[in-house]
Protein backbone atom coordinates (compact mmCIF):
# COMPACT_ATOMS: atom_id res chain seq x y z
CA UNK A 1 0.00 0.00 0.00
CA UNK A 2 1.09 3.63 -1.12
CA UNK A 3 0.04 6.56 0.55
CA UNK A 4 0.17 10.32 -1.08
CA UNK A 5 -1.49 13.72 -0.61
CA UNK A 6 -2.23 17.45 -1.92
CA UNK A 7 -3.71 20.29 -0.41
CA UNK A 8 -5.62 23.20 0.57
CA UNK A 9 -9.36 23.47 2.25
CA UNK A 10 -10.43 23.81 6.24
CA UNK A 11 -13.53 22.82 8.29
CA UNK A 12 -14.71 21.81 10.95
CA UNK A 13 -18.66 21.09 12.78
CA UNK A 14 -20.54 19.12 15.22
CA UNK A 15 -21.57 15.17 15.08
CA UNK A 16 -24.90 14.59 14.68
CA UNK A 17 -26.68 11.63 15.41
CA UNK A 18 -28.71 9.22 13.49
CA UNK A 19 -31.58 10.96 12.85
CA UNK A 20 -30.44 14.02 12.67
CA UNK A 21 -28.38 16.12 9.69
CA UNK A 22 -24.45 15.39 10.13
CA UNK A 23 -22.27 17.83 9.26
CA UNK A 24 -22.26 19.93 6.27
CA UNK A 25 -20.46 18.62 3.53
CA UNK A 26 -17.86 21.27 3.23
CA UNK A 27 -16.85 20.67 6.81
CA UNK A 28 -16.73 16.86 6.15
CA UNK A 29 -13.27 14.31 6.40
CA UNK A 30 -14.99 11.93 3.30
CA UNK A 31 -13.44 8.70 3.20
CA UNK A 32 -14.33 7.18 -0.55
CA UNK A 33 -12.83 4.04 -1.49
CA UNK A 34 -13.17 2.52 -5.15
CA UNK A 35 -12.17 6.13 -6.40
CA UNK A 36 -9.94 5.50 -8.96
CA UNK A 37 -12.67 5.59 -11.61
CA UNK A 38 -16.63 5.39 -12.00
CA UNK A 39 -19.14 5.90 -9.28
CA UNK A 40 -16.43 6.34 -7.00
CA UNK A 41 -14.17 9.22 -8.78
CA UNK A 42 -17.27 11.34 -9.56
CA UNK A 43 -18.30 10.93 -6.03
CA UNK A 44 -14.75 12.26 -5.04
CA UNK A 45 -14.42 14.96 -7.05
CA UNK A 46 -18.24 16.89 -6.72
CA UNK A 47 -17.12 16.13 -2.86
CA UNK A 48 -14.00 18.16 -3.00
CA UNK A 49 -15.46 20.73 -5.18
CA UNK A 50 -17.60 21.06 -2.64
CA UNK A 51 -15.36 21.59 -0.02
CA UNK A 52 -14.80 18.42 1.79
CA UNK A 53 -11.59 16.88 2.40
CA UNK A 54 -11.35 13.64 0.57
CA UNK A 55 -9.46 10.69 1.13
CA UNK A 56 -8.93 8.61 -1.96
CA UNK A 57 -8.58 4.80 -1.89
CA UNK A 58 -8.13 2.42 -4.64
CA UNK A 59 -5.96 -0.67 -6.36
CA UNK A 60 -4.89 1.81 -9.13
CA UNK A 61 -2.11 4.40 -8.11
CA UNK A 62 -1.96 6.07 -11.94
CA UNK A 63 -5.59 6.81 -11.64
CA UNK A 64 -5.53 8.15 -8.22
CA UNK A 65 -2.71 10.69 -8.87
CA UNK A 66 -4.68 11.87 -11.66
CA UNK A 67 -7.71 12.57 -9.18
CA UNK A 68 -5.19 14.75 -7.35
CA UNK A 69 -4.55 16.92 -10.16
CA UNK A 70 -7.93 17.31 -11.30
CA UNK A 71 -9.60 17.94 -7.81
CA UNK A 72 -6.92 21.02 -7.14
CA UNK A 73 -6.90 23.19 -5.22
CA UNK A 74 -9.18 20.94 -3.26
CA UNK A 75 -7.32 18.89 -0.59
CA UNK A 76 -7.11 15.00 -1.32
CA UNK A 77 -4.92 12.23 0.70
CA UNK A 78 -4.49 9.34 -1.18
CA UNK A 79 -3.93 5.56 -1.01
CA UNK A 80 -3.75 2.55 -2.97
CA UNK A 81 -5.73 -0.38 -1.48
CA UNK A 82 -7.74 -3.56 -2.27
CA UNK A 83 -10.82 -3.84 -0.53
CA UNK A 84 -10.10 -7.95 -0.39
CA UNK A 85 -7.61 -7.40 1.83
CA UNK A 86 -8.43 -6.22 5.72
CA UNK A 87 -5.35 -4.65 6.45
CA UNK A 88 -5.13 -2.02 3.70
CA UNK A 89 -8.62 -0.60 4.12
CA UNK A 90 -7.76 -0.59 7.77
CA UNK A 91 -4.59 1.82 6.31
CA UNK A 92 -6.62 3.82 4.68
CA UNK A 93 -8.54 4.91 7.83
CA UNK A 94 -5.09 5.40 9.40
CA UNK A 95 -4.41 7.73 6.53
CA UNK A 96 -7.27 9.37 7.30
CA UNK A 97 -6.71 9.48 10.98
CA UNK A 98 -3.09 11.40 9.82
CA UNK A 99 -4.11 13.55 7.51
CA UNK A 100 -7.28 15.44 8.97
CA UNK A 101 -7.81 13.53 12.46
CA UNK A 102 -10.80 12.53 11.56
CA UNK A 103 -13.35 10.43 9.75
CA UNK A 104 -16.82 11.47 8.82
CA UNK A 105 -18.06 9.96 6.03
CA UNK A 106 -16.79 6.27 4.68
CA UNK A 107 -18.53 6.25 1.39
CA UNK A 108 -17.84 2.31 -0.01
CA UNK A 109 -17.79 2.02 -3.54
CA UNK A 110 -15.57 -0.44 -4.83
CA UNK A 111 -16.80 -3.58 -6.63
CA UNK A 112 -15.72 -5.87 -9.46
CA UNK A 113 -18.01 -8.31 -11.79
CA UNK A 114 -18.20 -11.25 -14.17
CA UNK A 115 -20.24 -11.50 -16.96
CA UNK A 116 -21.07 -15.35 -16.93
CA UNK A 117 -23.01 -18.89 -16.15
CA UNK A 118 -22.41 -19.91 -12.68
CA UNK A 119 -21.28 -23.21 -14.80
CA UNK A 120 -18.18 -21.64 -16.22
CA UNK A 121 -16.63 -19.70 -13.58
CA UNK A 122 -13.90 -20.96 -11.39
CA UNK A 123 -14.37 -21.18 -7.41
CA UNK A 124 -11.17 -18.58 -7.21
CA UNK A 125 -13.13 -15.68 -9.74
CA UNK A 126 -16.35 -16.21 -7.97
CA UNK A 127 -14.32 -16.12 -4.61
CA UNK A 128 -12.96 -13.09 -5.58
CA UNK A 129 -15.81 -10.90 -6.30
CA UNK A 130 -17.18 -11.73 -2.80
CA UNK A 131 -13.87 -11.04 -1.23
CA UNK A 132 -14.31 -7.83 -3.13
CA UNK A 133 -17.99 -6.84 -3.11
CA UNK A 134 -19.00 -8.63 0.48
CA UNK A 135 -16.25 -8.57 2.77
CA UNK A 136 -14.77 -5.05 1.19
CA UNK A 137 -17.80 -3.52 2.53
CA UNK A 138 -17.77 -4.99 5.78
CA UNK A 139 -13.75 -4.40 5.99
CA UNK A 140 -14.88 -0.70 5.36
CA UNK A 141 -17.70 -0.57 7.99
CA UNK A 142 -14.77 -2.68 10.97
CA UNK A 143 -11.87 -0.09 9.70
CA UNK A 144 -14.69 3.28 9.99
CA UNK A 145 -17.10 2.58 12.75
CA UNK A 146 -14.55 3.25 15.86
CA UNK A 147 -13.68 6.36 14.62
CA UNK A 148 -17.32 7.06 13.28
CA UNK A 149 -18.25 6.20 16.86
CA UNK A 150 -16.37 9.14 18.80
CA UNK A 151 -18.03 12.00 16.71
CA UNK A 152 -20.47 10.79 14.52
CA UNK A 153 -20.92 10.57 11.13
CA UNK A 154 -22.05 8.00 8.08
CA UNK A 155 -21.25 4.65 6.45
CA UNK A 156 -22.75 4.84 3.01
CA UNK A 157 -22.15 1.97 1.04
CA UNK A 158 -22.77 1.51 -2.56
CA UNK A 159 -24.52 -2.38 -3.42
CA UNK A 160 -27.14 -2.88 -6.12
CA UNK A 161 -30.24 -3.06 -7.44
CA UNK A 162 -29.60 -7.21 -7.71
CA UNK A 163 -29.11 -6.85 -3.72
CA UNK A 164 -32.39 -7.31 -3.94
CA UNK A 165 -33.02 -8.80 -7.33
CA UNK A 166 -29.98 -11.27 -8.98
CA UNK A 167 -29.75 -11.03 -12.52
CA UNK A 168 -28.92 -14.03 -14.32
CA UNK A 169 -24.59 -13.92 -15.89
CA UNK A 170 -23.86 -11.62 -12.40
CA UNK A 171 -24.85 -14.65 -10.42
CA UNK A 172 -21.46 -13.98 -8.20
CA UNK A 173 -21.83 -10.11 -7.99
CA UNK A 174 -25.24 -10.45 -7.16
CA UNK A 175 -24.71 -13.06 -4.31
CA UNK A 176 -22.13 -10.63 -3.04
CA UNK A 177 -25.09 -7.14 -3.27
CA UNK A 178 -27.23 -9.82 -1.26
CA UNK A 179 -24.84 -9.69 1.53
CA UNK A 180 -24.29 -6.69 1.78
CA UNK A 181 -27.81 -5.87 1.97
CA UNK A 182 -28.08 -8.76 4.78
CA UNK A 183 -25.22 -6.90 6.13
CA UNK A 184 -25.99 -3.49 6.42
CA UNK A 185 -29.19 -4.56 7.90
CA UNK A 186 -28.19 -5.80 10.97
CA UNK A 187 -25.29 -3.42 11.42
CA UNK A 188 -27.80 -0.44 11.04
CA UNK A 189 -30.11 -2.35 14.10
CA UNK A 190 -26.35 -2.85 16.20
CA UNK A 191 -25.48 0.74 15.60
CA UNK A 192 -29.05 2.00 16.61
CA UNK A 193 -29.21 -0.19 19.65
CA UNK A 194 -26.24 1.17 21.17
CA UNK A 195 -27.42 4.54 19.88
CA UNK A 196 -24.37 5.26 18.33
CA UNK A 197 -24.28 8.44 16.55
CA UNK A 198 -23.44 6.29 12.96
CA UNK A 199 -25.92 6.38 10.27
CA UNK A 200 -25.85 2.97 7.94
CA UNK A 201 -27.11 3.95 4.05
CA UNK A 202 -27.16 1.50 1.66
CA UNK A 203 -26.99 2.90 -1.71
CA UNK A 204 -28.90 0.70 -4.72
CA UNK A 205 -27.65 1.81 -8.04
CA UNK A 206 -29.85 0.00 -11.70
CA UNK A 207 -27.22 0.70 -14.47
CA UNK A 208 -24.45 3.58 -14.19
CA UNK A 209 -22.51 4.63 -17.19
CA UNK A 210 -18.99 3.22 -15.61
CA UNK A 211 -16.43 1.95 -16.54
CA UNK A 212 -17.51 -1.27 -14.74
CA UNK A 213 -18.70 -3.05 -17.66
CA UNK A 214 -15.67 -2.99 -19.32
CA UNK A 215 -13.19 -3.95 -16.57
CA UNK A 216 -15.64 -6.78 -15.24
CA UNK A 217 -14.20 -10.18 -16.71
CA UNK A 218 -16.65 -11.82 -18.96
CA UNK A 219 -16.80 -15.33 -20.60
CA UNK A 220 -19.81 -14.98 -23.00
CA UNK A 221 -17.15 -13.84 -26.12
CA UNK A 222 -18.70 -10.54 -25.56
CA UNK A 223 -18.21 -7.28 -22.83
CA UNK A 224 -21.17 -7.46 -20.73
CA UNK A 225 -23.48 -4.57 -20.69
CA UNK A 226 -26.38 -2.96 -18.21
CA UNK A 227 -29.77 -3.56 -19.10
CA UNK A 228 -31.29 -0.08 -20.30
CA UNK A 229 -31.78 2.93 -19.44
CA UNK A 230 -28.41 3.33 -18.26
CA UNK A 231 -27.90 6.15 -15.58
CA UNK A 232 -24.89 8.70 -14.55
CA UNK A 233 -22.72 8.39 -12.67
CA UNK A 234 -23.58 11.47 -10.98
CA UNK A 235 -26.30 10.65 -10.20
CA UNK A 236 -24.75 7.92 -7.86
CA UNK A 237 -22.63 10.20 -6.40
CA UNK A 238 -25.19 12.62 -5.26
CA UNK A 239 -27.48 9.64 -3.85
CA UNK A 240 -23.97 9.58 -1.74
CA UNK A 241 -23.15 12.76 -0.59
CA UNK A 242 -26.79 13.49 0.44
CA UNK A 243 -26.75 10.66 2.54
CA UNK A 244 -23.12 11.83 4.01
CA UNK A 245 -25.25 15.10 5.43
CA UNK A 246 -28.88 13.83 5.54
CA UNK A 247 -29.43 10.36 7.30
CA UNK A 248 -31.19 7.31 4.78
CA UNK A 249 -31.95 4.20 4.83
CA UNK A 250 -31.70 2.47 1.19
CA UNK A 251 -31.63 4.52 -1.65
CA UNK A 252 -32.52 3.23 -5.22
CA UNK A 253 -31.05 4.97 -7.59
CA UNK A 254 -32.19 4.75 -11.17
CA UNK A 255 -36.22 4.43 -12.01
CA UNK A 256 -35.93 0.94 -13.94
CA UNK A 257 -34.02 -0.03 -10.63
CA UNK A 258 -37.00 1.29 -8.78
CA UNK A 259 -40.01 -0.53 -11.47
CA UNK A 260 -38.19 -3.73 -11.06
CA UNK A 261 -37.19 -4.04 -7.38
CA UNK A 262 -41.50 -2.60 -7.33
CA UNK A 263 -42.23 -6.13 -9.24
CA UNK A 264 -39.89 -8.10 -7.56
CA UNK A 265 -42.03 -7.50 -4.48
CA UNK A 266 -45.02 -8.56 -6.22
CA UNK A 267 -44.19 -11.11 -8.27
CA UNK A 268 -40.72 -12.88 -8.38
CA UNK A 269 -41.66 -15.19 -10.95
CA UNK A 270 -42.79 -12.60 -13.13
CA UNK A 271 -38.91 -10.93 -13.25
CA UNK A 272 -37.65 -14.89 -13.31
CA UNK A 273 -40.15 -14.86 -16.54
CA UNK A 274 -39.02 -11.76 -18.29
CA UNK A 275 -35.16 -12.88 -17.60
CA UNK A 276 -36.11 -16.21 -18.93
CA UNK A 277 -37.23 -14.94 -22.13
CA UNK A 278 -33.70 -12.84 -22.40
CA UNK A 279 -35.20 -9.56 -22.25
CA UNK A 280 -32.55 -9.07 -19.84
CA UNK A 281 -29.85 -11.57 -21.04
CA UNK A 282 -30.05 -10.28 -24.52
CA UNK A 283 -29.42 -6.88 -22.73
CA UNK A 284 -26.68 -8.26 -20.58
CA UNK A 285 -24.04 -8.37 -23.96
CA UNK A 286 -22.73 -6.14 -26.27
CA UNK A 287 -21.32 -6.14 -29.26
CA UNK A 288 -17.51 -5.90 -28.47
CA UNK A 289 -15.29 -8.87 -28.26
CA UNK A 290 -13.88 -9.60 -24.88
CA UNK A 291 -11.45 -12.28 -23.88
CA UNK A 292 -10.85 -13.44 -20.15
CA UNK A 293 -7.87 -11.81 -18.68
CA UNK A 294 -8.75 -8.47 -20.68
CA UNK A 295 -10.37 -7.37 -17.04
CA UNK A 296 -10.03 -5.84 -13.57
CA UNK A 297 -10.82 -9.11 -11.43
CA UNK A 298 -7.54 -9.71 -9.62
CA UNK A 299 -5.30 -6.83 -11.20
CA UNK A 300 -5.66 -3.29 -11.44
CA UNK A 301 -6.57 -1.34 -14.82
CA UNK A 302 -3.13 0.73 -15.11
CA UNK A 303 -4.18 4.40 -15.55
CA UNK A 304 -8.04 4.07 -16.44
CA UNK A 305 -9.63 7.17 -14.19
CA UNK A 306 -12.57 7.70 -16.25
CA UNK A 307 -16.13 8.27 -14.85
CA UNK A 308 -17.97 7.12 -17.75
CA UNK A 309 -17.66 4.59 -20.27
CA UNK A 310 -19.45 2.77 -22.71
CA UNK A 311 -22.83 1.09 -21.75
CA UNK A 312 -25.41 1.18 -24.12
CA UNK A 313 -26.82 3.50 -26.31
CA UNK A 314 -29.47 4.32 -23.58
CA UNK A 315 -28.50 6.89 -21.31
CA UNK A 316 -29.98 9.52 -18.54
């Protein structure tokens, strides 16, 4: 793990508890790791122009120090970490803890995917996306909640719409969304019971113009794509920078996200029927050859820091 920084930007404010505002964003320490591109750079970036003091994490150094340099004069400490692995998102709250003496918001964003039938993935790829998706989340929440504890503040973390509806090919990543939503549930009832000033938002994106798609390994000959309409990022990122200054529970993000989820309550064989017929799997490829290894899953993208990327031809 690497750890770097820039500068400039003050603050301070009072903790808040959980139903009550936290502090305003401009006097916030934000914590967002899975920054390096996506959902997780845009969040970044509108937070420092907005006057918080960031702290960067993510497996890609190039990208990071690129963040730096476009978030200036805003200051940003950064450091490269893989959510996987306990003891370097526990650095990155030490990093935090150096730089600004503080955490206030832990905004969890980073996630990796596979495009493919539960049949042809190997136990080690579908080990690693829960590694990633699952326990990087709850690495996050063990590594933030002490010092969330002492003056209050949020854990937002970033999941899915398949945490509460799998989609067929994402069988791994959505096993992984499902427990973090399992996850965040009874952590929000812990927190809450102790009445520990710590609000728990779980934050339920449909599908965000990222990057994702692209770096997610896939085995179907083809990159794997989002089912349409295909959101902003932005949009993401200001589902989680509200909930860094106003308290929430779940947030869907994305009204397909919302319509399904909506039917899913109703009628789960219904969205097993309309997945059957391929509405969704048709949806679920693209046109662009892809060949395993040409992905993110257990090494880095060297230098990719874009927010957006191409999806589909469906966008909002």
């Amino acid at each position: 793990m690497r750890l770097s920084s820039a500068s400039r930007v003050t603050g301070a404010g009072n903790a808040a508890g959980m139903r009550q505002k936290h502090k305003p964003l401009d006097q916030q320490v934000i914590v967002v790791f899975g920054a390096s591109s996506g959902i997780g750079r845009a969040t970044a970036l509108v937070a420092a122009k907005r006057g918080a003091k960031v702290v960067a994490a993510a497996r890609d150094e190039a990208a990071l120090t690129s963040l730096v340099a476009e978030a200036m004069p805003a200051e940003v400490a950064i450091g490269t970490a893989d959510a996987a692995q306990y003891h370097d998102v526990a650095a990155i709250a030490q990093l935090a803890l150096a730089h600004f003496g503080r955490i206030d918001t832990w905004a969890h964003v980073a996630g990796i995917g596979e495009f493919a039938p539960v049949e042809r993935m190997t136990p080690e790829e579908f080990r690693r996306i829960v590694e990633v998706d699952l326990l990087g989340p709850v690495h996050g929440a063990m590594a933030a909640l002490p010092h969330l504890r002492k003056d209050g503040g949020a854990f937002v973390v970033v999941s899915s719409e398949t945490a509460r509806r799998s989609l067929p090919l994402l069988t791994a990543y959505s096993a992984a969304k499902h427990g973090v939503d399992g996850f965040v549930e009874g952590l929000r009832v812990e927190l809450e019971h102790d009445r520990a000033p710590v609000s728990v938002t779980q934050i339920m994106p449909g599908s965000i113009n990222t990057p994702f798609f692209e770096n997610a390994r896939s085995r179907l000959g083809v990159r794997g794509s989002g089912p349409p309409p295909v959101y902003s990022p932005e949009k993401v990122a200001e589902a989680i920078l509200d909930a860094a200054v106003h308290p929430r529970r779940d947030v869907v993000v994305g009204g397909a996200a919302k319509l399904q989820l909506a039917l899913q309550k109703v009628s789960p064989r219904l969205v097993d029927l309309v997945a059957k017929r391929s509405a969704v799997l048709r949806q679920e490829r693209s046109d662009e050859p892809k060949h395993v290894g040409d992905d993110a899953l257990f090494d880095a993208p060297h230098g990719d820091d874009r927010v957006r990327a191409g999806v589909t031809t469906m966008h909002r």
